[in-house]
N, C-alpha and C. Protein backbone atom coordinates (compact mmCIF):
# COMPACT_ATOMS: atom_id res chain seq x y z
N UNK A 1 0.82 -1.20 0.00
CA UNK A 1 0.00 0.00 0.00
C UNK A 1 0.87 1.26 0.00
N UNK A 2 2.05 0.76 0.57
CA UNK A 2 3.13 2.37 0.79
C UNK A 2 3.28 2.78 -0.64
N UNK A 3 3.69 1.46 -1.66
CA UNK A 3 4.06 2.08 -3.24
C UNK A 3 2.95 2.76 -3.54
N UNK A 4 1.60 2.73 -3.38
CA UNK A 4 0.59 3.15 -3.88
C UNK A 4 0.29 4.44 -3.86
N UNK A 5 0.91 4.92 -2.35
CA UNK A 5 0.77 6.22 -2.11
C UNK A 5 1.76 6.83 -3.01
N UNK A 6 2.96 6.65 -2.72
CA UNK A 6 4.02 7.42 -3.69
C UNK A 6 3.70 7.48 -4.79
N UNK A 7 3.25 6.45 -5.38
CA UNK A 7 3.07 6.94 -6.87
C UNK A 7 1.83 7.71 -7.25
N UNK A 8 0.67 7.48 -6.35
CA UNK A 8 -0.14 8.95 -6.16
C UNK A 8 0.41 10.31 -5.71
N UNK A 9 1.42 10.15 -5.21
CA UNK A 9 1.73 11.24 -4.83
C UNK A 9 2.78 12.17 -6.28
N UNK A 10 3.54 10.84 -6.77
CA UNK A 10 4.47 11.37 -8.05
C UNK A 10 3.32 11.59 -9.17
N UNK A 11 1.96 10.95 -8.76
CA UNK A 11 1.17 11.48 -10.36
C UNK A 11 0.92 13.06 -10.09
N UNK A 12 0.63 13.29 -8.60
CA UNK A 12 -0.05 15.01 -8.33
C UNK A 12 0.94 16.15 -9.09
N UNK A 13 1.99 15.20 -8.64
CA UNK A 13 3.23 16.72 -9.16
C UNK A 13 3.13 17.02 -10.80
N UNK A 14 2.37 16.01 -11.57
CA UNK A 14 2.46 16.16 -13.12
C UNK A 14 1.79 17.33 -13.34
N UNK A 15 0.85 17.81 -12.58
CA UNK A 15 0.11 18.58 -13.15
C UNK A 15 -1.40 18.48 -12.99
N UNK A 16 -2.06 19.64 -13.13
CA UNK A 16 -3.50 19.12 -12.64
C UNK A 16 -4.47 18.42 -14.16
N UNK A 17 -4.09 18.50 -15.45
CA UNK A 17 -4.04 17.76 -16.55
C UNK A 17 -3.61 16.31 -16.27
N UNK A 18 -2.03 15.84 -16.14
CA UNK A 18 -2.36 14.53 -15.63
C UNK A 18 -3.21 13.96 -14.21
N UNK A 19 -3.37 14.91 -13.25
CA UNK A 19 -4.15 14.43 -12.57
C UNK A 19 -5.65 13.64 -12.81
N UNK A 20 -6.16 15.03 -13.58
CA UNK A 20 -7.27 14.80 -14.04
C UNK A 20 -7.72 13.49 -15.25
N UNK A 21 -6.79 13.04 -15.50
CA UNK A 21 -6.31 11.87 -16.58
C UNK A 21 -6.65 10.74 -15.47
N UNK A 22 -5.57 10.80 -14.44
CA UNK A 22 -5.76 9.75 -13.34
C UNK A 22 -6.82 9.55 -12.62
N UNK A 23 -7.73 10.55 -12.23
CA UNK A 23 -9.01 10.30 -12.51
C UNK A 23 -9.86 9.77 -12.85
N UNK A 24 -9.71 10.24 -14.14
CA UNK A 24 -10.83 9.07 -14.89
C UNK A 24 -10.52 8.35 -15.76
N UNK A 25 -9.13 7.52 -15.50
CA UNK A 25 -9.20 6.43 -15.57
C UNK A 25 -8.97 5.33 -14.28
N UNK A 26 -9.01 5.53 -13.07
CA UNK A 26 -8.45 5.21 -12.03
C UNK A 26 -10.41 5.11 -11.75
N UNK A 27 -10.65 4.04 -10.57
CA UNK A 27 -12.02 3.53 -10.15
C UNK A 27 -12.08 4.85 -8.66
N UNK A 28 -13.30 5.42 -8.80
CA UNK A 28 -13.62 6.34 -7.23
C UNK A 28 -13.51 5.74 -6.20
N UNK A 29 -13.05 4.66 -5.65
CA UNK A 29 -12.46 3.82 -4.59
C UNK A 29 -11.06 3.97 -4.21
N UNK A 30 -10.17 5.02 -3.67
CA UNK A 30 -8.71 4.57 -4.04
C UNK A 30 -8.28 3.64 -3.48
N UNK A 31 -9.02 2.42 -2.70
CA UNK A 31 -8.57 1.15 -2.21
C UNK A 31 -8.87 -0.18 -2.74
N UNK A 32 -9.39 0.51 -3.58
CA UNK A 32 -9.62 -0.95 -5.19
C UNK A 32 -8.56 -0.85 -5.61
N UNK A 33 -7.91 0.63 -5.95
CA UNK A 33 -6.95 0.67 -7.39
C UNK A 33 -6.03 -0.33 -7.31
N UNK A 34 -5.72 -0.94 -8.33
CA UNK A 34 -4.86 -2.09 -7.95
C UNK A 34 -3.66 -1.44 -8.36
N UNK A 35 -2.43 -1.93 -8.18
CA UNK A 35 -1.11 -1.28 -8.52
C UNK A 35 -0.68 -1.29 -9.89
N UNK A 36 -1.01 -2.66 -10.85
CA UNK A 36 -1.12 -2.18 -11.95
C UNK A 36 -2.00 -1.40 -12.97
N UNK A 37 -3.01 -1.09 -12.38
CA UNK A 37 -3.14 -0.07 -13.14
C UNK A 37 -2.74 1.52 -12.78
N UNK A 38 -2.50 2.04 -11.61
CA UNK A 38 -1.52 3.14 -11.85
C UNK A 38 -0.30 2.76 -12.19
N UNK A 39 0.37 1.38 -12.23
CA UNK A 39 1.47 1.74 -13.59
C UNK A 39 1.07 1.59 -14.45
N UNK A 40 0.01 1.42 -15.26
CA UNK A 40 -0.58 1.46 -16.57
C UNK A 40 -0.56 2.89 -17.16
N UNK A 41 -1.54 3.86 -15.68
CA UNK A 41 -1.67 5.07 -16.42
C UNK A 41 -0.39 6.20 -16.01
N UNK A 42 0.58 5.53 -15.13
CA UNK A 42 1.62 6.65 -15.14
C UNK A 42 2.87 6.18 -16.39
N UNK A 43 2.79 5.12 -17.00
CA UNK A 43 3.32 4.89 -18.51
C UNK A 43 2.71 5.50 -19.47
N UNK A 44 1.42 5.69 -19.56
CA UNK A 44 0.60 6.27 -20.04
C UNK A 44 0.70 8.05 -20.62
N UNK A 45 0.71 8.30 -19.24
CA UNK A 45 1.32 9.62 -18.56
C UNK A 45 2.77 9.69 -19.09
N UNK A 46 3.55 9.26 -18.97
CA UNK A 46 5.21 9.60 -19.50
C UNK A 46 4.92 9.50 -20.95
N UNK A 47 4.42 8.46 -21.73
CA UNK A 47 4.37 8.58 -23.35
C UNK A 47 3.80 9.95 -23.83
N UNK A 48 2.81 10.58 -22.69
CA UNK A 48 2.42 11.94 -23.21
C UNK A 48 3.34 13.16 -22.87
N UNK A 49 3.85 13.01 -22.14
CA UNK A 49 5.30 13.83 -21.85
C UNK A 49 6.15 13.75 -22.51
N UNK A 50 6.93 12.41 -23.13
CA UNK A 50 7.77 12.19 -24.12
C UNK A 50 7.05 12.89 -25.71
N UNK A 51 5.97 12.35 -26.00
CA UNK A 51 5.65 12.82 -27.00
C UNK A 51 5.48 14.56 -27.59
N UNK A 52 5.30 15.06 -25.84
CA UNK A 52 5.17 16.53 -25.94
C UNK A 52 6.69 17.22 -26.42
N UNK A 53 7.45 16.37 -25.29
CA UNK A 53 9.15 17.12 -26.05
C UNK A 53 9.58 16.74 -27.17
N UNK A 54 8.90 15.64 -27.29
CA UNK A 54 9.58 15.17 -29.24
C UNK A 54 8.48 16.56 -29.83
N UNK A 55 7.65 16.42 -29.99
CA UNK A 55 7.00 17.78 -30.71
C UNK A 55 7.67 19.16 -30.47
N UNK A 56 7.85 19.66 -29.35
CA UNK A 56 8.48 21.19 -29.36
C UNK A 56 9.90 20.68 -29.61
N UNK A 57 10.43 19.53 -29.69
CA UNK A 57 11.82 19.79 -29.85
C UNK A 57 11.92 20.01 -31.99
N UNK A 58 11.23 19.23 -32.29
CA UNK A 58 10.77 19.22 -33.75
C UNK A 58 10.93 20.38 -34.44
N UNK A 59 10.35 21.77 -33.38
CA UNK A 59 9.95 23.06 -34.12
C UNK A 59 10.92 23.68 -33.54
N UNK A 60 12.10 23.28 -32.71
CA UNK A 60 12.73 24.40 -31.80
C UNK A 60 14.24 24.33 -32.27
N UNK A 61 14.37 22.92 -32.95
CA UNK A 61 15.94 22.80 -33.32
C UNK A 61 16.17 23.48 -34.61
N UNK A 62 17.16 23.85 -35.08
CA UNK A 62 18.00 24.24 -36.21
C UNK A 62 17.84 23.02 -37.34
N UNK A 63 17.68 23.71 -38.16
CA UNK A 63 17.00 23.06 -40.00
C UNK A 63 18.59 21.61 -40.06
N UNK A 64 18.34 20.62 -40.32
CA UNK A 64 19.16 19.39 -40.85
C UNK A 64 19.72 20.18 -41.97
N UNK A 65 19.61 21.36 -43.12
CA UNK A 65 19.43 21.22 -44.21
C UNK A 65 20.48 22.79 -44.28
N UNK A 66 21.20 22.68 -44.72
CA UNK A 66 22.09 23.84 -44.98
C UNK A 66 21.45 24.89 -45.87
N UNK A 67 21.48 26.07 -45.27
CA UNK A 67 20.36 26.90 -46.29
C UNK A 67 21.97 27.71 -46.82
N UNK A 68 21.64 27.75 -48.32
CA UNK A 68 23.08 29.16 -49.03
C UNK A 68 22.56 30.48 -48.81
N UNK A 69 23.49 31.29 -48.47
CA UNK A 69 23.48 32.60 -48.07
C UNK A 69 23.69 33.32 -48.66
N UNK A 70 22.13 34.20 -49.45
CA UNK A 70 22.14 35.16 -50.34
C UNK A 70 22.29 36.16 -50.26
N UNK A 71 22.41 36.38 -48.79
CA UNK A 71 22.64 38.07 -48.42
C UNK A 71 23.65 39.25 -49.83
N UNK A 72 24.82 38.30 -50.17
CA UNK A 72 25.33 39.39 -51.42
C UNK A 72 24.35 39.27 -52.28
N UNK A 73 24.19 38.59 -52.90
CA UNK A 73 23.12 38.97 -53.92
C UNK A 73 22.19 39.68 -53.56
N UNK A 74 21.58 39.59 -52.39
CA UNK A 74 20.52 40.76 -52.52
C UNK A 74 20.71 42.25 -52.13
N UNK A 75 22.20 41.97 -51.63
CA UNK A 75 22.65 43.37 -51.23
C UNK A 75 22.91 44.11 -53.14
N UNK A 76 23.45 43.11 -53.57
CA UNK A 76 24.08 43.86 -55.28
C UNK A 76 22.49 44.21 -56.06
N UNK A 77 21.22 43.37 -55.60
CA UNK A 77 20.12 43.82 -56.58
C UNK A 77 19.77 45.29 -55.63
N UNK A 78 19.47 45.48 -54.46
CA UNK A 78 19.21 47.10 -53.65
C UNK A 78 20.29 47.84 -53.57
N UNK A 79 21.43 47.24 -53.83
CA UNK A 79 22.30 49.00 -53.88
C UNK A 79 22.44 48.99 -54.83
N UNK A 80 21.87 48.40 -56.51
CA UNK A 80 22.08 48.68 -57.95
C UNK A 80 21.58 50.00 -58.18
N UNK A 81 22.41 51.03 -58.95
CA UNK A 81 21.97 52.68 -59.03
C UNK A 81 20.93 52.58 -60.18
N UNK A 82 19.69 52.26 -60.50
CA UNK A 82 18.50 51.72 -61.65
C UNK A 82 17.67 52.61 -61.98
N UNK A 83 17.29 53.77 -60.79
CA UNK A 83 16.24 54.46 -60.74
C UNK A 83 15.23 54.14 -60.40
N UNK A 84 15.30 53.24 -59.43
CA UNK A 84 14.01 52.51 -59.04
C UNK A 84 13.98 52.47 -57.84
N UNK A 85 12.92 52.97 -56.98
CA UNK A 85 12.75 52.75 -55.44
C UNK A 85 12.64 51.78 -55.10
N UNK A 86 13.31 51.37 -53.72
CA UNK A 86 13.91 50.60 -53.41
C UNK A 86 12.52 49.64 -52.92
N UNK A 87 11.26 49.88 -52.92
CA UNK A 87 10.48 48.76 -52.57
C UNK A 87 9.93 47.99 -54.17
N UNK A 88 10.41 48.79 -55.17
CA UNK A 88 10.44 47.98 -56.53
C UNK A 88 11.49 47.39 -57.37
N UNK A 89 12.62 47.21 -56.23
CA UNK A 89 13.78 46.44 -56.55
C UNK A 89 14.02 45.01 -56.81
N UNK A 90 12.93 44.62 -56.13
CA UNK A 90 12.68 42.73 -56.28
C UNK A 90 12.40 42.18 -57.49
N UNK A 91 11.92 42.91 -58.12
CA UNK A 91 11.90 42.04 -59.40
C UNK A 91 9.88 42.55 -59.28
N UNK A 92 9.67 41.58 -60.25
CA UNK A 92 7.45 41.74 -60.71
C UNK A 92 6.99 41.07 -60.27
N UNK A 93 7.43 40.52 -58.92
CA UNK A 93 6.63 40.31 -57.90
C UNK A 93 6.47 41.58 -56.76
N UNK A 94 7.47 42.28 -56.70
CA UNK A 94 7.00 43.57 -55.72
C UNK A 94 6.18 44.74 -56.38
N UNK A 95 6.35 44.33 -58.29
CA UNK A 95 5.85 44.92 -59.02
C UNK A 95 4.19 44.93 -58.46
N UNK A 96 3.73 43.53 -58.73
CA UNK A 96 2.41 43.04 -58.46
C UNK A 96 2.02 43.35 -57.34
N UNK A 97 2.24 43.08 -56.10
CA UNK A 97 2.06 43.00 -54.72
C UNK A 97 2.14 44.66 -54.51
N UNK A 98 2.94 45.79 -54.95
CA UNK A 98 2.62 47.22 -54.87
C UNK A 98 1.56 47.67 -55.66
N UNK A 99 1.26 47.22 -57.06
CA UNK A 99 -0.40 47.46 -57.82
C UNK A 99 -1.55 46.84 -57.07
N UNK A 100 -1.40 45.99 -56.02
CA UNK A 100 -2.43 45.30 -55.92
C UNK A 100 -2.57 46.08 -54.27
N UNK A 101 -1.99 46.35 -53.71
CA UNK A 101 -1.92 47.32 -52.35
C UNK A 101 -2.13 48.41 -52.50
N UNK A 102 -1.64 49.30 -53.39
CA UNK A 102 -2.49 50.56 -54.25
C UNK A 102 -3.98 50.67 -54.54
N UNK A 103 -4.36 49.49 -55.31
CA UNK A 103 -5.24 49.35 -56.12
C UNK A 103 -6.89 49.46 -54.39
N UNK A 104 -6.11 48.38 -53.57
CA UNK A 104 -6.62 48.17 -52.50
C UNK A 104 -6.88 49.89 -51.94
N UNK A 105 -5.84 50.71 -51.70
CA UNK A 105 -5.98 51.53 -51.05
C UNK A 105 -6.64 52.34 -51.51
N UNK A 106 -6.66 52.92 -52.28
CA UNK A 106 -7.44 53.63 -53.67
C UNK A 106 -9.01 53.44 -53.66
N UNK A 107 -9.73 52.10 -53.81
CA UNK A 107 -10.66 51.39 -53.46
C UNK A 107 -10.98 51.95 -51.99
N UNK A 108 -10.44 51.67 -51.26
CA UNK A 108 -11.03 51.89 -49.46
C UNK A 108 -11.19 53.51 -49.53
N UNK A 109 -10.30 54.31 -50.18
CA UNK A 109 -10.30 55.96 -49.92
C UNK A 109 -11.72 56.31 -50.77
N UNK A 110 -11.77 56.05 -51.50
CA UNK A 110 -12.94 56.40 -52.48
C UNK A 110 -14.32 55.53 -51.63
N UNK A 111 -14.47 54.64 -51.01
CA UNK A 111 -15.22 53.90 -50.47
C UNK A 111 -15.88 54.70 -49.21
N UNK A 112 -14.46 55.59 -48.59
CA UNK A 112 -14.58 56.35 -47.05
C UNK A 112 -15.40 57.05 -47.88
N UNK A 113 -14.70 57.96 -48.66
CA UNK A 113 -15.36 59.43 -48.78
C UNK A 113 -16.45 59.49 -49.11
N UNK A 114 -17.07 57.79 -50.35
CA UNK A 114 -18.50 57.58 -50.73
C UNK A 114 -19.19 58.35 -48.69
N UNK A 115 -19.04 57.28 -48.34
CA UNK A 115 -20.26 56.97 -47.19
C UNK A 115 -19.65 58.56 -46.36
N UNK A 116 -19.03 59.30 -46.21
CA UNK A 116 -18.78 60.63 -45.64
C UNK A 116 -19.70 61.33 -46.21
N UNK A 117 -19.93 61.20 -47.92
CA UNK A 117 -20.31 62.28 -48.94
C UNK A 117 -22.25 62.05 -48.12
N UNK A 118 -22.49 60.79 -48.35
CA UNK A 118 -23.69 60.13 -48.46
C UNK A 118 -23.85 60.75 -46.57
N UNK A 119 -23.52 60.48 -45.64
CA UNK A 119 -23.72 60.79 -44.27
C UNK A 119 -23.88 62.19 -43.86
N UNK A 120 -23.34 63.16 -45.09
CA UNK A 120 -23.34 64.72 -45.11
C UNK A 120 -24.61 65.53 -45.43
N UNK A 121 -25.28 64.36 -46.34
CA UNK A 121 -25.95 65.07 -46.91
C UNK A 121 -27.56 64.41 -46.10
N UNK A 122 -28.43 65.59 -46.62
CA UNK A 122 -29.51 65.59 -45.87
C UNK A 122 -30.80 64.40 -46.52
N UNK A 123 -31.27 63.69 -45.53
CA UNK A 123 -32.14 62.48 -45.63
C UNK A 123 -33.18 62.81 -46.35
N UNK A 124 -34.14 62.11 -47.08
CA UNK A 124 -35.46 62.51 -47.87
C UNK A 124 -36.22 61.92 -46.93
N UNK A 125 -37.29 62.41 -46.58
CA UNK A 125 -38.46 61.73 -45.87
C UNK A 125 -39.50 62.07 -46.84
């Protein structure tokens, strides 16, 4: 019965998530529980802990994959003397993406001033 306690006692410290796990899977008697099944659900319990650090470790480590470093090249296309401002230096994709953010803004200004013009003026009854 002494192991029983300890390892109730090592499930509390997991957290009130694994607690609540132990719970309900554990019988509302705690003098039924038999001993293998809290080692059932504190194996249980560690595979979800292990599995949690394999996941953040997944997104947290440095790429397997050697990335090449374009920094000169993109320094030689923005300090090229072209005549071209420097947010249309990328090539016709910044071309596109600045007509289409324009085009947007242009649209919303004319849109304000519609409903300003229309809110100014006096109602027909």
């Amino acid at each position: 019965m002494k192991n029983l306690n300890i390892l109730r006692c090592g499930l509390r410290r997991w957290g009130d998530v694994m607690e609540d796990h132990l719970c309900a899977s554990l019988s509302d008697d705690p003098e039924r529980t038999s001993e293998a099944q809290i080692r059932t659900t504190v194996s249980t319990m560690r595979n979800y802990l292990v599995l949690g650090q394999r996941i953040s470790r997944a997104f947290t480590t440095s790429s397997r994959a050697q990335m090449q470093n374009r920094v000169p090249e993109k320094q030689k296309i923005f300090q090229a003397d072209n005549d071209l401002p420097v947010h249309l230096k990328g090539g016709s994709g910044d071309l596109i993406l600045y007509r289409i953010t324009m085009g947007i803004t242009i649209a919303g200004s004319l849109l304000a001033f519609g409903n300003i013009v229309m809110a100014s003026l006096p109602h027909k009854k």
